[in-house]
C-alpha atoms as a PDB file:
ATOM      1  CA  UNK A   1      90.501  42.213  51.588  1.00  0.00           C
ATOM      2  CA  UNK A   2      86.618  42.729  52.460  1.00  0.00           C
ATOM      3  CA  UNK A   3      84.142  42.245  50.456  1.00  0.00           C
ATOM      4  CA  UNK A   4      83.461  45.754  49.011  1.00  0.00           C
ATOM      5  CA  UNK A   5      87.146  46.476  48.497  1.00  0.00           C
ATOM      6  CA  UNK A   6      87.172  43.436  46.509  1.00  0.00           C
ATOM      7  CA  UNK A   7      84.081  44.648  44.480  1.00  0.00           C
ATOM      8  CA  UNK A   8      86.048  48.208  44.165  1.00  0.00           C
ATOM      9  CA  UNK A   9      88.995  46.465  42.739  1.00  0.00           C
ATOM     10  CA  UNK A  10      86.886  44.511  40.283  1.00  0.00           C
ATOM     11  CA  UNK A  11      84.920  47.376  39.135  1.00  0.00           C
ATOM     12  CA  UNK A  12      87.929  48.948  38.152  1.00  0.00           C
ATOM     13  CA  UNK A  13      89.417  46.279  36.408  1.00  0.00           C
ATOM     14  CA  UNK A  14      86.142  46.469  34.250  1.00  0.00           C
ATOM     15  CA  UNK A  15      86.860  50.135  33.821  1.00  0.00           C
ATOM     16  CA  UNK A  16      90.093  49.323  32.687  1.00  0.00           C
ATOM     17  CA  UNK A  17      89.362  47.393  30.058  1.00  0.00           C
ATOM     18  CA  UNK A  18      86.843  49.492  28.597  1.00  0.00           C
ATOM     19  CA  UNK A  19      89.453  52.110  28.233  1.00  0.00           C
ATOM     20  CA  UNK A  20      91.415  49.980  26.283  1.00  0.00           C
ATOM     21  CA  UNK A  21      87.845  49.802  24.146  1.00  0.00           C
ATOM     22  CA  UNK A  22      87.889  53.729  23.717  1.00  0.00           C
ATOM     23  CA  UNK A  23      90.924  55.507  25.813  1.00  0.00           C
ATOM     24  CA  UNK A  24      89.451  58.735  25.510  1.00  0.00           C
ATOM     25  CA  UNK A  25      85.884  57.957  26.648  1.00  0.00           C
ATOM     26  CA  UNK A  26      84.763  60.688  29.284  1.00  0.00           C
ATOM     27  CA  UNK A  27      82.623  59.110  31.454  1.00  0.00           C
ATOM     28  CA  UNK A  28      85.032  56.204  31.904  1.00  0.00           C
ATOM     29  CA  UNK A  29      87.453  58.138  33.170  1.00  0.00           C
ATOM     30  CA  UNK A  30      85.374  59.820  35.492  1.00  0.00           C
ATOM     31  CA  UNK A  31      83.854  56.651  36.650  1.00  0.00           C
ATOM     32  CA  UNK A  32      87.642  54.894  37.250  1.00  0.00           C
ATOM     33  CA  UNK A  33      88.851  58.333  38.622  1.00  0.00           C
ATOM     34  CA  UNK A  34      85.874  57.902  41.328  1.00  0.00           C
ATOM     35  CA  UNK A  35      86.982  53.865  42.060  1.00  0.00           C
ATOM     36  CA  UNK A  36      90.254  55.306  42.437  1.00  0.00           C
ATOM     37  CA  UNK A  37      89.027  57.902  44.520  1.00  0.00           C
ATOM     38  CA  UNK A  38      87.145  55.016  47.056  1.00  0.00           C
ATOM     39  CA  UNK A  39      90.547  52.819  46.620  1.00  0.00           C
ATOM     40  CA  UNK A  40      92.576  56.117  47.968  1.00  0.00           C
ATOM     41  CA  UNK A  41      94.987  55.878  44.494  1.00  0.00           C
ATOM     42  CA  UNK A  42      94.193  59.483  44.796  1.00  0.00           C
ATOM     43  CA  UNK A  43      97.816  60.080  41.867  1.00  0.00           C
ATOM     44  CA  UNK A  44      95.301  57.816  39.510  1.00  0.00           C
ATOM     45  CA  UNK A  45      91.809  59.072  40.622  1.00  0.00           C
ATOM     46  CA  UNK A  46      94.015  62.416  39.226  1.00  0.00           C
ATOM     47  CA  UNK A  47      95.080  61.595  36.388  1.00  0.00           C
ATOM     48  CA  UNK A  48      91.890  59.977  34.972  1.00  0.00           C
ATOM     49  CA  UNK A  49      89.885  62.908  36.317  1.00  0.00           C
ATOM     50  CA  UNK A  50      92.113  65.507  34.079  1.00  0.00           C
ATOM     51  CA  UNK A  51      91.463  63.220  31.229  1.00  0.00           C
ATOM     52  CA  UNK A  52      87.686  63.204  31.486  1.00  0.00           C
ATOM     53  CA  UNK A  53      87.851  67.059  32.096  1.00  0.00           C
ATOM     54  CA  UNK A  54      90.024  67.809  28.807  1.00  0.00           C
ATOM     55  CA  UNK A  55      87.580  65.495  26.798  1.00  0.00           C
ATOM     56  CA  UNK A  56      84.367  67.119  26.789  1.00  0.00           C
ATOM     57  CA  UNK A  57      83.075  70.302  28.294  1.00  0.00           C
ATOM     58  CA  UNK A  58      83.709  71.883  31.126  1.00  0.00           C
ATOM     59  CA  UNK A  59      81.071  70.552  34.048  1.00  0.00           C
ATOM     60  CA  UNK A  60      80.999  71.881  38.023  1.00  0.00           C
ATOM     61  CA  UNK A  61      80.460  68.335  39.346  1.00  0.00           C
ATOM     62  CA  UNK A  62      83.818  67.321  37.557  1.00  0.00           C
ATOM     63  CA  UNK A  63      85.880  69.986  38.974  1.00  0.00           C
ATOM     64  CA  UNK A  64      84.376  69.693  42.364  1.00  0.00           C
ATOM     65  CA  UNK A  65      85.692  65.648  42.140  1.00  0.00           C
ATOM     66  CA  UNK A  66      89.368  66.818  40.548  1.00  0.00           C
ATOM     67  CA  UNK A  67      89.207  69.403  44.059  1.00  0.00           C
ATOM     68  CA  UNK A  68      88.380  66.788  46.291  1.00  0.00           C
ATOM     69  CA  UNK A  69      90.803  64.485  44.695  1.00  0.00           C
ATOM     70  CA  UNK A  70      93.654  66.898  45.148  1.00  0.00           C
ATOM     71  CA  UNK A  71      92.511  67.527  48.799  1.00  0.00           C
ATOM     72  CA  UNK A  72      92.615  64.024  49.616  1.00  0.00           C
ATOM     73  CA  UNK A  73      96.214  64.057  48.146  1.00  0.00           C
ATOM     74  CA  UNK A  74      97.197  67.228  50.032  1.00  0.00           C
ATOM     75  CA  UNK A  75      97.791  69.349  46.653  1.00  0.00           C
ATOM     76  CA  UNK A  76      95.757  72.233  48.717  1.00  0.00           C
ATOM     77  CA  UNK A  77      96.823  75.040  46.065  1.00  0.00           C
ATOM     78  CA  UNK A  78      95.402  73.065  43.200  1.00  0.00           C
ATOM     79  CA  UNK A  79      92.234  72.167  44.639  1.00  0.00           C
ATOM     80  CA  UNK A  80      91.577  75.616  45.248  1.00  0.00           C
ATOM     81  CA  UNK A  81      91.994  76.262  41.458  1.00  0.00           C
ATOM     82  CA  UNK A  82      89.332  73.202  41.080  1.00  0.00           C
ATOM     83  CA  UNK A  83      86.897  75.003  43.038  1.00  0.00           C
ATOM     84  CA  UNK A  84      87.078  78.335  41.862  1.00  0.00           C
ATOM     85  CA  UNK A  85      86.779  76.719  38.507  1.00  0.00           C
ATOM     86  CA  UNK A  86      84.167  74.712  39.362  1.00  0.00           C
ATOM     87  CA  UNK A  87      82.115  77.448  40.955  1.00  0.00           C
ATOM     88  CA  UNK A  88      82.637  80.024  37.682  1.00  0.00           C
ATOM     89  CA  UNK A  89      80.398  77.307  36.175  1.00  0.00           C
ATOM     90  CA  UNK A  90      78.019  76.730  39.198  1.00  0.00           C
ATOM     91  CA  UNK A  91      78.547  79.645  41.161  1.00  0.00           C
ATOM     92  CA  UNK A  92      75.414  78.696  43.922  1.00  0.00           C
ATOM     93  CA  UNK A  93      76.941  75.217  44.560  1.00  0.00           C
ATOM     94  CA  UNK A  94      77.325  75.013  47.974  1.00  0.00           C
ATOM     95  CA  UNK A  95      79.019  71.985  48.625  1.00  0.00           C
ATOM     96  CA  UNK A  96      82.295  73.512  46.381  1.00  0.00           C
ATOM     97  CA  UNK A  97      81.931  76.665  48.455  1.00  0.00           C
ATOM     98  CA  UNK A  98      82.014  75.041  51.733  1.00  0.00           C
ATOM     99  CA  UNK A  99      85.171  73.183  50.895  1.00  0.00           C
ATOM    100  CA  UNK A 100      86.529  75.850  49.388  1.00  0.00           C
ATOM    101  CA  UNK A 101      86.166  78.078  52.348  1.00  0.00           C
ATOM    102  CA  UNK A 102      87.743  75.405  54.389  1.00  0.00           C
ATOM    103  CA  UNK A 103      90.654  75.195  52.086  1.00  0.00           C
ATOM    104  CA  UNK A 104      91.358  79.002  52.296  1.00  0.00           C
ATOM    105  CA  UNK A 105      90.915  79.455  56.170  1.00  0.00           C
ATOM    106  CA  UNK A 106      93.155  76.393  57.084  1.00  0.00           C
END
């Protein structure tokens, strides 16, 4: 294990215990759902993405991450759904756009 995988693991295992501070705390779950996301445990980056999603207000840059995360995990249908949700909130962002195009011509 390299260095920065080792400081990816580590930084979740801080995450981790957090949760167990306050399980439904947002931004932790977004933040572990982004290690996750680095580590390739894109089934985890998942789940702790939906949690941070249902636990506070919808936000663009959240849905773009739950897209990219079911991408990555070849769920192409759903990440669709991510983007188009994602871009009813932010309709000029043009990162989610791009992908999304992608997504629908391949």
């Amino acid at each position: 294990m390299n260095i920065q995988q080792h400081n990816w693991n580590e930084a979740k295992k801080n995450l981790e215990k957090l949760l167990t501070l306050d399980p439904d705390d947002p931004f932790a779950h977004s933040t572990i759902a982004q290690v996750y996301y680095v580590l390739k445990d894109y089934k985890s980056a998942i789940k702790h993405i939906k949690i941070a999603i249902d636990n506070q207000p919808p936000q663009a840059n959240l849905l773009f991450n739950m897209g990219m995360m079911y991408k990555e995990n070849n769920q192409i249908q759903k990440a669709i759904k991510a983007f188009e949700k994602g871009l009813e909130l932010e309709p000029y962002d043009r990162r989610a756009r791009d992908v999304l195009q992608q997504l629908k011509n391949s």
